[in-house]
N, C-alpha and C. Protein backbone atom coordinates (compact mmCIF):
# COMPACT_ATOMS: atom_id res chain seq x y z
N UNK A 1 127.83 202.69 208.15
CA UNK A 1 128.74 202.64 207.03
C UNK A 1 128.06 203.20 205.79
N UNK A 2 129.19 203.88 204.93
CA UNK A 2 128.23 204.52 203.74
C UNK A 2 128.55 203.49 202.56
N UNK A 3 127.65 203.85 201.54
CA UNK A 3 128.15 203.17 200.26
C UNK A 3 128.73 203.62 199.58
N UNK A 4 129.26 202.88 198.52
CA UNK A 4 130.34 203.67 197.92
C UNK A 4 129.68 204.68 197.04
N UNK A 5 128.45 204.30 196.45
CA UNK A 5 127.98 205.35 195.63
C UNK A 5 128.11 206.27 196.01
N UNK A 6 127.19 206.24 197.22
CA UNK A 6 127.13 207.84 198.27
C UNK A 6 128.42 208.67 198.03
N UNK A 7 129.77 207.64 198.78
CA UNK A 7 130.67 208.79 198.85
C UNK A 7 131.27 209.16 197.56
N UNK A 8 130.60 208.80 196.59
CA UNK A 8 131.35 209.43 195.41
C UNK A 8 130.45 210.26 195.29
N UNK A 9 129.42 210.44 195.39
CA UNK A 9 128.40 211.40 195.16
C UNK A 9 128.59 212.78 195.73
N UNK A 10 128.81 212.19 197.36
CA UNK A 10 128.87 213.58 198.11
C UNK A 10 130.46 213.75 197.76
N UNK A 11 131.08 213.48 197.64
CA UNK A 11 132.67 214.00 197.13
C UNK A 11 132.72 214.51 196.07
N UNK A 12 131.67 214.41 195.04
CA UNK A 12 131.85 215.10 193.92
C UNK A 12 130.89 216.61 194.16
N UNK A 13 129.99 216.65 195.14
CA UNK A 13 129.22 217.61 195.66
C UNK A 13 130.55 218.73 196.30
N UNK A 14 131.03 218.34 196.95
CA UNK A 14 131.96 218.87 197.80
C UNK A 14 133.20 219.71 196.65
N UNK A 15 133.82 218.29 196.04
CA UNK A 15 135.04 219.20 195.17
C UNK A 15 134.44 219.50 194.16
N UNK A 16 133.07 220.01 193.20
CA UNK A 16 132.37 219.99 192.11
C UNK A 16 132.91 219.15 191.14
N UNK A 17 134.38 218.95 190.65
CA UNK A 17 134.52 218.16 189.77
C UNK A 17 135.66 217.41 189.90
N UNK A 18 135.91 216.35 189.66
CA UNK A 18 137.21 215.24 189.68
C UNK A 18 137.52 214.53 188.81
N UNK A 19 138.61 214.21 188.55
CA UNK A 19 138.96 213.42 187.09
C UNK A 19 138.59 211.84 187.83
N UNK A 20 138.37 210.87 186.33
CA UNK A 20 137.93 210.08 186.77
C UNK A 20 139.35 208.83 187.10
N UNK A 21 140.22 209.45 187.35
CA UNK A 21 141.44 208.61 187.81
C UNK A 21 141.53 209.15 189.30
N UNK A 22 140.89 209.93 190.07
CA UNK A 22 140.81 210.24 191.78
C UNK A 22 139.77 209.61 191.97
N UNK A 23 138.99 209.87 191.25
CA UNK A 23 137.35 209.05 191.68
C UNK A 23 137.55 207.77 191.36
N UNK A 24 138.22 206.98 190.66
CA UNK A 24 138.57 205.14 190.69
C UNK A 24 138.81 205.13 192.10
N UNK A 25 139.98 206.00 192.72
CA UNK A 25 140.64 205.28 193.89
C UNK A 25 139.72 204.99 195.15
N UNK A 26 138.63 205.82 194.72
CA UNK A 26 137.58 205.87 195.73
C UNK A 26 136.62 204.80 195.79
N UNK A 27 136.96 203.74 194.80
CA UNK A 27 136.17 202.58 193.89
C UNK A 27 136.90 201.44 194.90
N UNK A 28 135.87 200.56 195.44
CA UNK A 28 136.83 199.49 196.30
C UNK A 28 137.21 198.50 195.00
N UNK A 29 138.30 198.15 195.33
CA UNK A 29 138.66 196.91 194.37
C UNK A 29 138.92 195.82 194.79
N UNK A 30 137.79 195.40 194.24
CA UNK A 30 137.47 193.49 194.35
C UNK A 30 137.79 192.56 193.53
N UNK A 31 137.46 193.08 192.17
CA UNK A 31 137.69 191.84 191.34
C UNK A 31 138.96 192.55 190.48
N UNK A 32 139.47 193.94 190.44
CA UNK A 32 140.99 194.75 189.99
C UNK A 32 140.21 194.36 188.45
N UNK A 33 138.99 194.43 187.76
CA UNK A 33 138.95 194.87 186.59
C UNK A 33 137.89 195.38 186.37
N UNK A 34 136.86 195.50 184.91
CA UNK A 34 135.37 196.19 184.70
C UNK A 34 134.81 196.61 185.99
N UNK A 35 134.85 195.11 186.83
CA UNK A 35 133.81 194.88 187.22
C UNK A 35 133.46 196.16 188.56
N UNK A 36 134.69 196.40 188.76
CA UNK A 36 134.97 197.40 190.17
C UNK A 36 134.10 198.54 189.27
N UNK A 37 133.80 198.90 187.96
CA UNK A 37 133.21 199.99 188.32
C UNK A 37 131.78 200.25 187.55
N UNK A 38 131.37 199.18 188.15
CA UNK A 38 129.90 199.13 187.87
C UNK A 38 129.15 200.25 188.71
N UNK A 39 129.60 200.39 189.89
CA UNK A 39 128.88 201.16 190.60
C UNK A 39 129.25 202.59 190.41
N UNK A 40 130.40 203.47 189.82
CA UNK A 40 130.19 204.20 188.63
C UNK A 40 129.06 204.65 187.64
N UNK A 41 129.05 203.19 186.61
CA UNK A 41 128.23 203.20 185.84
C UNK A 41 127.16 203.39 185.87
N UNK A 42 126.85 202.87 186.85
CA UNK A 42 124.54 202.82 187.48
C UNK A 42 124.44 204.22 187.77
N UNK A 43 125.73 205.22 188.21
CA UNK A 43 125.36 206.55 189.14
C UNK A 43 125.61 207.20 187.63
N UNK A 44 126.18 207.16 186.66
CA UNK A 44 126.33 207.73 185.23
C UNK A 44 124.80 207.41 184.70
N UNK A 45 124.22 206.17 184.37
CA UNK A 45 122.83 205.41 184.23
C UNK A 45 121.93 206.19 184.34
N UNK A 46 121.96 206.44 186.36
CA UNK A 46 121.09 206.60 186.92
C UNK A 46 120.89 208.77 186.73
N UNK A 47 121.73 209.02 186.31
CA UNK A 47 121.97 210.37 186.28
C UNK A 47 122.06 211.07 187.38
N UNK A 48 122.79 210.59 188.47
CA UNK A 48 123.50 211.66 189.43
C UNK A 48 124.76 211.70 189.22
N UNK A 49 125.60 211.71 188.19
CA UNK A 49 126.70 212.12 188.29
C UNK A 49 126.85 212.32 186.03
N UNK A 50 127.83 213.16 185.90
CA UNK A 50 128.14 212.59 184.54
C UNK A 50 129.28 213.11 184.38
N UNK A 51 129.44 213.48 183.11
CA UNK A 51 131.27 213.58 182.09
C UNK A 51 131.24 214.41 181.37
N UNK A 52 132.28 215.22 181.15
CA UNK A 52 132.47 216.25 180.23
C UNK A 52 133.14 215.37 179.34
N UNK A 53 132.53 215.61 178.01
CA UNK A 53 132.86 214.89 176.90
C UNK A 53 131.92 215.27 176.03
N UNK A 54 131.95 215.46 174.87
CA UNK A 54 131.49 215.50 173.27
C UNK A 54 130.67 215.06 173.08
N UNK A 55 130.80 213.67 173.39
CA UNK A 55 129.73 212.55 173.23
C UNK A 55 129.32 211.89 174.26
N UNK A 56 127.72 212.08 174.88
CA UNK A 56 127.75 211.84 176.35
C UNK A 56 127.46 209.86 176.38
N UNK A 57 128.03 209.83 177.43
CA UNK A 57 127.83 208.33 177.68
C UNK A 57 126.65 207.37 178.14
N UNK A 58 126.21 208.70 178.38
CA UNK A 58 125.01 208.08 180.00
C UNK A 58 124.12 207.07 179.26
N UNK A 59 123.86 207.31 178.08
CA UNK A 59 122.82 206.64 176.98
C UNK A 59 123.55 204.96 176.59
N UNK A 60 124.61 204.51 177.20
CA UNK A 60 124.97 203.78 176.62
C UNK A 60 124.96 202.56 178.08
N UNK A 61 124.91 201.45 177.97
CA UNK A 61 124.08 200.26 178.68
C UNK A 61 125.59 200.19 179.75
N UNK A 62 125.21 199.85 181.29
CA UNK A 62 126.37 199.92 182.21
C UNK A 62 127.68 199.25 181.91
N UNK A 63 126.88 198.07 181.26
CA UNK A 63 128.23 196.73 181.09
C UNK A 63 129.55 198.03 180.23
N UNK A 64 128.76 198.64 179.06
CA UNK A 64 129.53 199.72 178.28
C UNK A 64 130.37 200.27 179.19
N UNK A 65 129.54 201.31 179.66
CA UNK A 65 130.07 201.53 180.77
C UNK A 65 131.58 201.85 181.48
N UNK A 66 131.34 200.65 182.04
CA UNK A 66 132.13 200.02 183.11
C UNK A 66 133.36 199.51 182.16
N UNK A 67 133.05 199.17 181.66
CA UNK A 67 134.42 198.31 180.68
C UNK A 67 134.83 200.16 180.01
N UNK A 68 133.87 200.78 179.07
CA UNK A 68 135.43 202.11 178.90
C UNK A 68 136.14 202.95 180.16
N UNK A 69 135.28 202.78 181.41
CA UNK A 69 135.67 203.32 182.33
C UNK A 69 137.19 202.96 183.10
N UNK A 70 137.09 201.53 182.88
CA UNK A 70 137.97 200.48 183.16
C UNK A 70 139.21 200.68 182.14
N UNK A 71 138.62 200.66 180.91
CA UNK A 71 139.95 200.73 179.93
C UNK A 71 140.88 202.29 180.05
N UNK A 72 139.74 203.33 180.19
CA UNK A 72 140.41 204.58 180.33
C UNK A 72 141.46 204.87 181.26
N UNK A 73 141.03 204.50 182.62
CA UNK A 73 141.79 204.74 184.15
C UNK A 73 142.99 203.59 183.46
N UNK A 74 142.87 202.70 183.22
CA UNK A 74 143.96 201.21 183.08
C UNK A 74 144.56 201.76 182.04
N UNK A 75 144.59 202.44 180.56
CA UNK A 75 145.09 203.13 179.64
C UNK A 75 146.30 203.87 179.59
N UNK A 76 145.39 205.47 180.48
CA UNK A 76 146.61 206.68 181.37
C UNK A 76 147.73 207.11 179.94
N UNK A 77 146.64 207.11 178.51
CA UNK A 77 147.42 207.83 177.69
C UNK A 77 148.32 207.23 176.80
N UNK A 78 148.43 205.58 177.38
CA UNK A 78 149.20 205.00 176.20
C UNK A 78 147.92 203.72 175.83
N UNK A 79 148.33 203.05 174.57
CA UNK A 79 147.76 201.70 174.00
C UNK A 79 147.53 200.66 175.14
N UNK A 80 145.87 200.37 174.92
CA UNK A 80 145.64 199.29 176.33
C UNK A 80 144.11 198.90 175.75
N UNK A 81 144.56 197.50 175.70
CA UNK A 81 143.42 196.81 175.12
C UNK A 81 142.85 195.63 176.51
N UNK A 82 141.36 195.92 175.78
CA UNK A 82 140.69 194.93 177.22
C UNK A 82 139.43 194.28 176.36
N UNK A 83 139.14 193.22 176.22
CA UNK A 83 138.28 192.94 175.99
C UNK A 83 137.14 193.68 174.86
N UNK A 84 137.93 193.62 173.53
CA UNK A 84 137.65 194.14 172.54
C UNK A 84 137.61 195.82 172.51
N UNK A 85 137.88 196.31 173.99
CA UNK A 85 137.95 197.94 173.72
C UNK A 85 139.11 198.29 173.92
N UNK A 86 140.11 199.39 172.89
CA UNK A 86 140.74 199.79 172.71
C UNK A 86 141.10 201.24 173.75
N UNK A 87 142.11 201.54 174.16
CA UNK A 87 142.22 202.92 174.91
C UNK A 87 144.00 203.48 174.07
N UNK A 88 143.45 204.19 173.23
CA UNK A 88 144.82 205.04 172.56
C UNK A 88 144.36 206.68 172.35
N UNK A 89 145.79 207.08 171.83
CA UNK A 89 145.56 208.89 172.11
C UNK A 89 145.95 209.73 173.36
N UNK A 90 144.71 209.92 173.89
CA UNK A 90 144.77 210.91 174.70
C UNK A 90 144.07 210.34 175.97
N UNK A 91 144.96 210.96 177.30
CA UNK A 91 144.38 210.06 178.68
C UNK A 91 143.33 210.57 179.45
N UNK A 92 142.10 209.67 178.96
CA UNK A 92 141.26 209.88 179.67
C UNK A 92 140.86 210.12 180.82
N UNK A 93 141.74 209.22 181.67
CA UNK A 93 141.94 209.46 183.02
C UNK A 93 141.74 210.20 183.68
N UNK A 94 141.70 211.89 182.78
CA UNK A 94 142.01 213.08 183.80
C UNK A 94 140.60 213.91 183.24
N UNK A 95 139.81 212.97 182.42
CA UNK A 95 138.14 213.55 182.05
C UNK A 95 137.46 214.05 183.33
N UNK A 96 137.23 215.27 183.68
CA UNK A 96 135.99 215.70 185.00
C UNK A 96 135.04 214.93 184.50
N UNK A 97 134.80 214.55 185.71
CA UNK A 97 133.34 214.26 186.41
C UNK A 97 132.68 215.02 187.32
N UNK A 98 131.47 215.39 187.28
CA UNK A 98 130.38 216.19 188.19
C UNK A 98 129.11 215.71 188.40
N UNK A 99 128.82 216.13 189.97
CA UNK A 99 127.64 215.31 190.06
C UNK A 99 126.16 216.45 189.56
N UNK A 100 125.36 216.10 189.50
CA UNK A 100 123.98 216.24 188.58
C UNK A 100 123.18 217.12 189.74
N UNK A 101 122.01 217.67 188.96
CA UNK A 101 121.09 217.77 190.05
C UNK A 101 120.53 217.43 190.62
N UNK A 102 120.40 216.02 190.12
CA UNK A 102 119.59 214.42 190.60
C UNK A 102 120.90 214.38 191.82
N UNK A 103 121.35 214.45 191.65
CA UNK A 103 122.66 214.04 192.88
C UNK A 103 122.25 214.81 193.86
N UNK A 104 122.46 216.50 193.39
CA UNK A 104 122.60 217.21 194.44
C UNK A 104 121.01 217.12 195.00
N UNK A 105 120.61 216.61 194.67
CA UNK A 105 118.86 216.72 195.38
C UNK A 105 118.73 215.12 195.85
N UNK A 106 119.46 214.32 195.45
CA UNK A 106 119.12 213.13 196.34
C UNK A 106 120.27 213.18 197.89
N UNK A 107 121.05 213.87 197.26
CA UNK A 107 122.01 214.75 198.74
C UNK A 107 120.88 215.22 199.65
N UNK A 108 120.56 216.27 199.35
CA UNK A 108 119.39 217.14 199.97
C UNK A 108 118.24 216.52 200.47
N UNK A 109 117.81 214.93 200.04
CA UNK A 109 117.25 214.22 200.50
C UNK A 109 117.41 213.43 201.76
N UNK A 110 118.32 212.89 201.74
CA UNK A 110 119.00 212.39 202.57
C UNK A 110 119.64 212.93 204.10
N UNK A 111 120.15 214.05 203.76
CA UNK A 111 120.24 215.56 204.82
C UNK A 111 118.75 215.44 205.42
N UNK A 112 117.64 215.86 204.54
CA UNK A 112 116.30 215.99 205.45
C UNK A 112 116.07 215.23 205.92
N UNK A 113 115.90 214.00 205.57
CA UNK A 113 115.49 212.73 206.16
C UNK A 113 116.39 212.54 207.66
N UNK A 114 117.51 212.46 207.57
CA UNK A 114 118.63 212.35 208.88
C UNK A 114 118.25 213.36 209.95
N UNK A 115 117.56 214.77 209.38
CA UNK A 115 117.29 216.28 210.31
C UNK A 115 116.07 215.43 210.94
N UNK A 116 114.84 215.07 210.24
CA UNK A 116 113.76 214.40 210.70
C UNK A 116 114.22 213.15 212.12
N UNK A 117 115.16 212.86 211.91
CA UNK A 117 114.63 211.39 212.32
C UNK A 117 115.29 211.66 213.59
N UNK A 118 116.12 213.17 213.25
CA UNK A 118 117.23 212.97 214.51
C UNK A 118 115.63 214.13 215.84
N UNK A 119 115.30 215.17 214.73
CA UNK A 119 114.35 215.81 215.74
C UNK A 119 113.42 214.55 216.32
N UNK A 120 112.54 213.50 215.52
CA UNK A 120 111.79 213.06 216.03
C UNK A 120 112.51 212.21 217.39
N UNK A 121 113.57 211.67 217.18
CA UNK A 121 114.32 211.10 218.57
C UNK A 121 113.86 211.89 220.19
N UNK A 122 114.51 213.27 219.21
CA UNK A 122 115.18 214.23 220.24
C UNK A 122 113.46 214.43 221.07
N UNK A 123 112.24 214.40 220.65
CA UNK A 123 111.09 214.72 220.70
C UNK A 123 110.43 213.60 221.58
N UNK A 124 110.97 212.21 221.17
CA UNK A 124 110.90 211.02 221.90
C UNK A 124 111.60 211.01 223.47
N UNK A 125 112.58 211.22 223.15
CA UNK A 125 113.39 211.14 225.06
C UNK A 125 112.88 212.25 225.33
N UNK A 126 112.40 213.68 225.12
CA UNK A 126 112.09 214.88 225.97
C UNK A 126 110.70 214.55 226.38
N UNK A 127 110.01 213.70 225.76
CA UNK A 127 108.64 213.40 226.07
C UNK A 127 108.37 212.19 227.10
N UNK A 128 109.74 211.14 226.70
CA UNK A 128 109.69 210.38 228.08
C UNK A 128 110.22 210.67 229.44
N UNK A 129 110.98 211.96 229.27
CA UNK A 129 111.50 212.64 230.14
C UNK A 129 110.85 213.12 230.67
N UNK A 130 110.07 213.90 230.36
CA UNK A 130 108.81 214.75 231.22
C UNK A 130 107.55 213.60 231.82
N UNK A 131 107.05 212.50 231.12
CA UNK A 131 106.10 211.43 231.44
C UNK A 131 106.92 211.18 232.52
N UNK A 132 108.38 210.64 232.64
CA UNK A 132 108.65 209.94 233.89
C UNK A 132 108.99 211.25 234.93
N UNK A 133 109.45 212.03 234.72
CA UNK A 133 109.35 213.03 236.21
C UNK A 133 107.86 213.90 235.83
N UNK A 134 106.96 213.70 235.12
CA UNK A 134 105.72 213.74 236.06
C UNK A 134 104.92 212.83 236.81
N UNK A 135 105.91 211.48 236.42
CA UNK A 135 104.85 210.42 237.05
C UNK A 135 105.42 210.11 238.32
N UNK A 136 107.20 210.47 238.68
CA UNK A 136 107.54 210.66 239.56
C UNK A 136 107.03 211.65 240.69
N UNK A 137 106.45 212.47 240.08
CA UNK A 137 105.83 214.02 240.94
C UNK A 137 104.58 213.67 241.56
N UNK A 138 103.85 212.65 240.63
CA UNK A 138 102.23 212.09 241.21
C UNK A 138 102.58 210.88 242.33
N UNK A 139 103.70 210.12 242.08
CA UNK A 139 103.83 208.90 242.96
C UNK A 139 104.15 209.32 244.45
């Protein structure tokens, strides 16, 4: 099973950019408020993913975060208040998101690591393969 980070990661690898009202739906929802998109926030934090916007976010602490992320998608262009943050104007909702080079290289990490582990397997049964029909050949 993957995590959710992952597949927002590699989905944003794949379509380069998505508004952040396709990428919620991809957000499991547990508690239906902030809290669903913490794991968002840490990948904004953590800098594999970010936002086209003016004023970048990444600098600002997850709880932040997660709560304008929350108010924006919940907003969709009209007045929507949550917990002292305001969402009026214009709908955020449809802000791109793209993932980073930290993304695309912890992608690329992950790819190698999976190539490794699958050759070393493949290296394991061909080697017990040959040990047991040569030990079959001596018996």
């Amino acid at each position: 099973m993957e995590s959710d980070s992952l597949t927002i990661v590699k989905r944003l690898a794949v379509e380069r950019e998505m508004p952040l009202r396709d990428i919620a739906t991809l957000l499991p929802k547990k508690t239906n408020d902030h809290r669903d998109y913490y794991v968002l926030a840490s990948l904004i934090t953590g800098g594999f993913i970010d936002v086209w916007l003016e004023k970048s976010i990444n600098k600002e602490t997850e709880q932040e975060i997660a709560l304008k992320l929350y108010v924006w998608v919940r907003g969709g262009g009209k007045d929507f208040e949550y917990r002292g943050m305001r969402s009026s104007g214009g709908d955020f909702g449809t802000v791109p998101f793209f993932a980073t080079a930290k993304g695309y290289l912890a992608l690329d990490e992950l790819r190698a690591k999976r190539t490794e582990r699958i050759w070393a397997l493949s290296i394991a049964i061909g080697t017990a393969l040959i040990a047991s029909a040569l030990g079959g050949l001596a018996g």
